[in-house]
Protein backbone atom coordinates (compact mmCIF):
# COMPACT_ATOMS: atom_id res chain seq x y z
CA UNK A 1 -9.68 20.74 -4.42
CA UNK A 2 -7.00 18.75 -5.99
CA UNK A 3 -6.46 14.45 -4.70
CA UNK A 4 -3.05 15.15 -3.99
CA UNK A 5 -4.55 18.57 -1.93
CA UNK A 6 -7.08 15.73 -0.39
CA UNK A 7 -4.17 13.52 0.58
CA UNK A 8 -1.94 16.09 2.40
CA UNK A 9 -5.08 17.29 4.68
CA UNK A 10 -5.49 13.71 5.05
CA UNK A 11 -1.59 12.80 5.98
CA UNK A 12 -2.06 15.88 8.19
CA UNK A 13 -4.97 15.13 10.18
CA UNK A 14 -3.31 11.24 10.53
CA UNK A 15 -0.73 12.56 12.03
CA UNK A 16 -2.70 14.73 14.46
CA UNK A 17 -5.64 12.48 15.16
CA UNK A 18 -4.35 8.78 14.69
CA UNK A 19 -2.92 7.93 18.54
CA UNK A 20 -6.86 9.41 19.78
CA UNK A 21 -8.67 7.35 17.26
CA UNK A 22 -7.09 4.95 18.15
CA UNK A 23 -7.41 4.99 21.96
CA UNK A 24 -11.14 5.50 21.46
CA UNK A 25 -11.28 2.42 19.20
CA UNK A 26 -9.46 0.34 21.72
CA UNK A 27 -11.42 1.60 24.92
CA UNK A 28 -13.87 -0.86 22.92
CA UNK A 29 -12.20 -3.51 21.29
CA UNK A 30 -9.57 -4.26 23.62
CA UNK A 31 -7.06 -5.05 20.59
CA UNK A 32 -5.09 -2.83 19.21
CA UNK A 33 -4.27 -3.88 16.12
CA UNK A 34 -8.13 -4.23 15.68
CA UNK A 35 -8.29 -1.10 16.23
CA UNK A 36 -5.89 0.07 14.26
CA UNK A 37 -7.90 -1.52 11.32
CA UNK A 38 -11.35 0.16 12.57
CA UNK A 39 -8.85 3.18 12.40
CA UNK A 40 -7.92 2.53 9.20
CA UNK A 41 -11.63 2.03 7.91
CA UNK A 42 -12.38 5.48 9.60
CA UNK A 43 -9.39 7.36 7.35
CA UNK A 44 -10.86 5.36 4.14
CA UNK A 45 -14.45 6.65 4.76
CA UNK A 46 -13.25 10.28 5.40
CA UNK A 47 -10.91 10.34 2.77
CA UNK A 48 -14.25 9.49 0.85
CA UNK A 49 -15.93 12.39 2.64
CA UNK A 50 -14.15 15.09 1.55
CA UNK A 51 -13.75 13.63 -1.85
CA UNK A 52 -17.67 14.32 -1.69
CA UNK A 53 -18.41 17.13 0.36
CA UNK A 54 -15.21 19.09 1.09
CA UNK A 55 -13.61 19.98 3.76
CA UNK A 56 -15.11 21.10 7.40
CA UNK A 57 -13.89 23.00 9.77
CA UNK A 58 -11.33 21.27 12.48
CA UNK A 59 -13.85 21.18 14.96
CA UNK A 60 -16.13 19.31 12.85
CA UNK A 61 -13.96 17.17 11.29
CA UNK A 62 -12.48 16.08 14.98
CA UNK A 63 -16.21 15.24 15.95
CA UNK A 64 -16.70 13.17 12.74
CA UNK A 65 -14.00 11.07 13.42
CA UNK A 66 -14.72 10.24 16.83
CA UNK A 67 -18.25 9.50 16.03
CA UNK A 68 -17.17 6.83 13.05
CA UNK A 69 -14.94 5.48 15.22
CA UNK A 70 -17.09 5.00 18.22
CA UNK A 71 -19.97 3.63 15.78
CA UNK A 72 -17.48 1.18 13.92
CA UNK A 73 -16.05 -0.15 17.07
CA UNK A 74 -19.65 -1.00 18.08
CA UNK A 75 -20.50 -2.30 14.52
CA UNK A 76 -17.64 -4.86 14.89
CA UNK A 77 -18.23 -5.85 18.24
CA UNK A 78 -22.08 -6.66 17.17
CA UNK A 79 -20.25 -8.91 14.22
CA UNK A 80 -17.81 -10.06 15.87
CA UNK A 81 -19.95 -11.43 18.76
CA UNK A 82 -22.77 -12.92 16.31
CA UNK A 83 -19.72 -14.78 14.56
CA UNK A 84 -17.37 -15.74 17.33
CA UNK A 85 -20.18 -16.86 20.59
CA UNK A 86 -18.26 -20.26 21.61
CA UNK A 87 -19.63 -21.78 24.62
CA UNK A 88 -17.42 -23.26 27.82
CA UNK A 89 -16.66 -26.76 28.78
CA UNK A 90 -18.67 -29.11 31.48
CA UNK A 91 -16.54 -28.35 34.37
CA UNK A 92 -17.41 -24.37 33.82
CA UNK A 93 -20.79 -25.22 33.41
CA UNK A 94 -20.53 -27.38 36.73
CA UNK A 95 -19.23 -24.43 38.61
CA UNK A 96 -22.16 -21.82 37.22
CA UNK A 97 -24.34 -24.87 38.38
CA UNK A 98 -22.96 -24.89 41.67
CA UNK A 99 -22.89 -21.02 42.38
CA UNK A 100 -26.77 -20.89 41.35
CA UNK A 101 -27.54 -24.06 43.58
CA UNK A 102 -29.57 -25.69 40.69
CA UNK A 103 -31.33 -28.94 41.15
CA UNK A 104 -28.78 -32.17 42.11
CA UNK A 105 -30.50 -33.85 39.65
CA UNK A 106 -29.05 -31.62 36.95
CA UNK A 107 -25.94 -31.73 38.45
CA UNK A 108 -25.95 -35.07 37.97
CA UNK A 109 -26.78 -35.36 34.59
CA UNK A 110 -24.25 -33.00 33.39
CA UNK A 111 -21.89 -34.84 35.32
CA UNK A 112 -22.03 -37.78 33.26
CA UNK A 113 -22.26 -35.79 29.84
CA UNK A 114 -18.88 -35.13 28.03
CA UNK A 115 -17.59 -31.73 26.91
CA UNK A 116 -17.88 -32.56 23.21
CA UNK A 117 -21.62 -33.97 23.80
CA UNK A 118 -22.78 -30.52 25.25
CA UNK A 119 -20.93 -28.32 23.01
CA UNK A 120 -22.53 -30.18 20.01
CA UNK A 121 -25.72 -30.05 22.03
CA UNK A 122 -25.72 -25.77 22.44
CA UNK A 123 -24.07 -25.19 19.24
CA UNK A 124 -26.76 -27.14 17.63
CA UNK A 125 -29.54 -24.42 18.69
CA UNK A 126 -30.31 -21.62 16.68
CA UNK A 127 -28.18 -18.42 16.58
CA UNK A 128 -30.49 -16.61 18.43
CA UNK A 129 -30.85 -19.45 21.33
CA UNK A 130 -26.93 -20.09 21.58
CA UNK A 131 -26.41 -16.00 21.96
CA UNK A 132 -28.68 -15.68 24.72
CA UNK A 133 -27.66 -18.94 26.80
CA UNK A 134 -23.63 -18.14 25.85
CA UNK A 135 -24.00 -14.36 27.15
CA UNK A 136 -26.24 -15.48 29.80
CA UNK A 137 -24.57 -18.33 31.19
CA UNK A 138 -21.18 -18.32 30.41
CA UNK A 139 -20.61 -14.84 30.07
CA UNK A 140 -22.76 -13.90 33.28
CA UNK A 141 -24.67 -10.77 31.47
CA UNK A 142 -27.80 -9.33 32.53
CA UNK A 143 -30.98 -9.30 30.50
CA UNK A 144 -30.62 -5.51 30.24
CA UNK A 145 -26.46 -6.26 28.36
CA UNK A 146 -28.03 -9.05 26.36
CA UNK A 147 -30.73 -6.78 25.08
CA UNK A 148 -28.11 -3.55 24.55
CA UNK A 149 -25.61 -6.59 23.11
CA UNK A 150 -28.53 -8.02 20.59
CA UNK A 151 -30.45 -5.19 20.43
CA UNK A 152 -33.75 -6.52 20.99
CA UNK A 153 -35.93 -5.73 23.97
CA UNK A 154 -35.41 -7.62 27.36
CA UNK A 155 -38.53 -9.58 27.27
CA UNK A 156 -37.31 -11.09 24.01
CA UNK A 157 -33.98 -12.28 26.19
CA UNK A 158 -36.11 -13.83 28.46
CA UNK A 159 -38.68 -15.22 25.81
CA UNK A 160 -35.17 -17.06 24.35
CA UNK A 161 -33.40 -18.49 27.12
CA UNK A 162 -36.38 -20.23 27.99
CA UNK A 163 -36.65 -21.71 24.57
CA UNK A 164 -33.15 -22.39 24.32
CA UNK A 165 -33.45 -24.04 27.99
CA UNK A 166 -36.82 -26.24 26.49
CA UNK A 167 -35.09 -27.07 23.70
CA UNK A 168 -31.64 -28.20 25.38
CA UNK A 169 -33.92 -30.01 27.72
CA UNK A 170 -35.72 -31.78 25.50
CA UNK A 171 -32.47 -32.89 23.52
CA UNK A 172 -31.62 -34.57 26.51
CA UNK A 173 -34.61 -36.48 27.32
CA UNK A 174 -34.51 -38.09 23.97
CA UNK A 175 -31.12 -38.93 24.52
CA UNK A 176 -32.01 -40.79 27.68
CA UNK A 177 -35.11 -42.27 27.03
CA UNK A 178 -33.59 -44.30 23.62
């Protein structure tokens, strides 16, 4: 088969697929125009495809696409959220506080911290400790999301957010006792 013969199939199927693809990529995004760029990565790869392997039958080809498109849309989330986890201030921390009825003590405490001092404090841990306590805490996710989110087992969530609690903790009681 002939590019140009490669790039009318392609135009073709565009035109008859594009508005689904794109639905299915923003079921997950929840932006369109990143989905229409996880869209447009999807039309690259099976331009690419048929370049390779020829042309499938409609049925096929339909299934292809919404598999790519499912799987990229899940491949950027898992970037996007390793890249992107940004924590909340001290008064939405205050209010998580509250709704758990932690100790007063810790109430206290983070009363007197400023925003600044405890986003340098969480964004100082680890990757792997600031995921956890950001989806955790701020987010309000299960161990079960985490785990899907991360994709490590739910013991491992747990394992981390108590690290990432120690650790926290312990930055704080140096801070107070110097």
């Amino acid at each position: 088969m002939e590019d140009f013969e490669h790039e009318t199939l392609l135009n073709n199927l565009v035109q008859q697929y594009q508005g689904q693809l794109i639905q299915i990529a923003l079921s997950h995004v929840k932006d369109f125009y990143t989905a229409e760029d996880i869209v447009q990565q999807v039309w690259v790869k099976y331009y690419f495809r048929i370049q390779e392997k020829g042309i499938n039958s409609e049925r096929s080809t339909y299934v292809w696409l919404y598999r790519v498109t499912v799987n990229q849309s899940i491949d950027f989330l898992r970037r996007f959220h390793s890249k992107n986890v940004k924590c909340m201030g001290s008064v939405e921390i205050m209010d998580h506080l509250q709704k758990n009825n932690l100790s007063s003590l810790e109430e206290g405490m983070l009363k007197k911290w400023k925003k600044e001092e405890i986003h340098e404090k969480i964004n100082s841990l680890p990757n792997k400790y600031l995921r956890v306590i950001v989806y955790f805490y701020f987010n309000d996710l299960s161990y079960e999301e985490i785990a899907t989110i991360l994709n490590i087992h739910v013991s491992t969530v747990r394992s981390r957010l108590h690290c990432a609690k120690f650790l926290l903790r312990n930055m704080y009681i140096k801070e107070f006792t110097y």
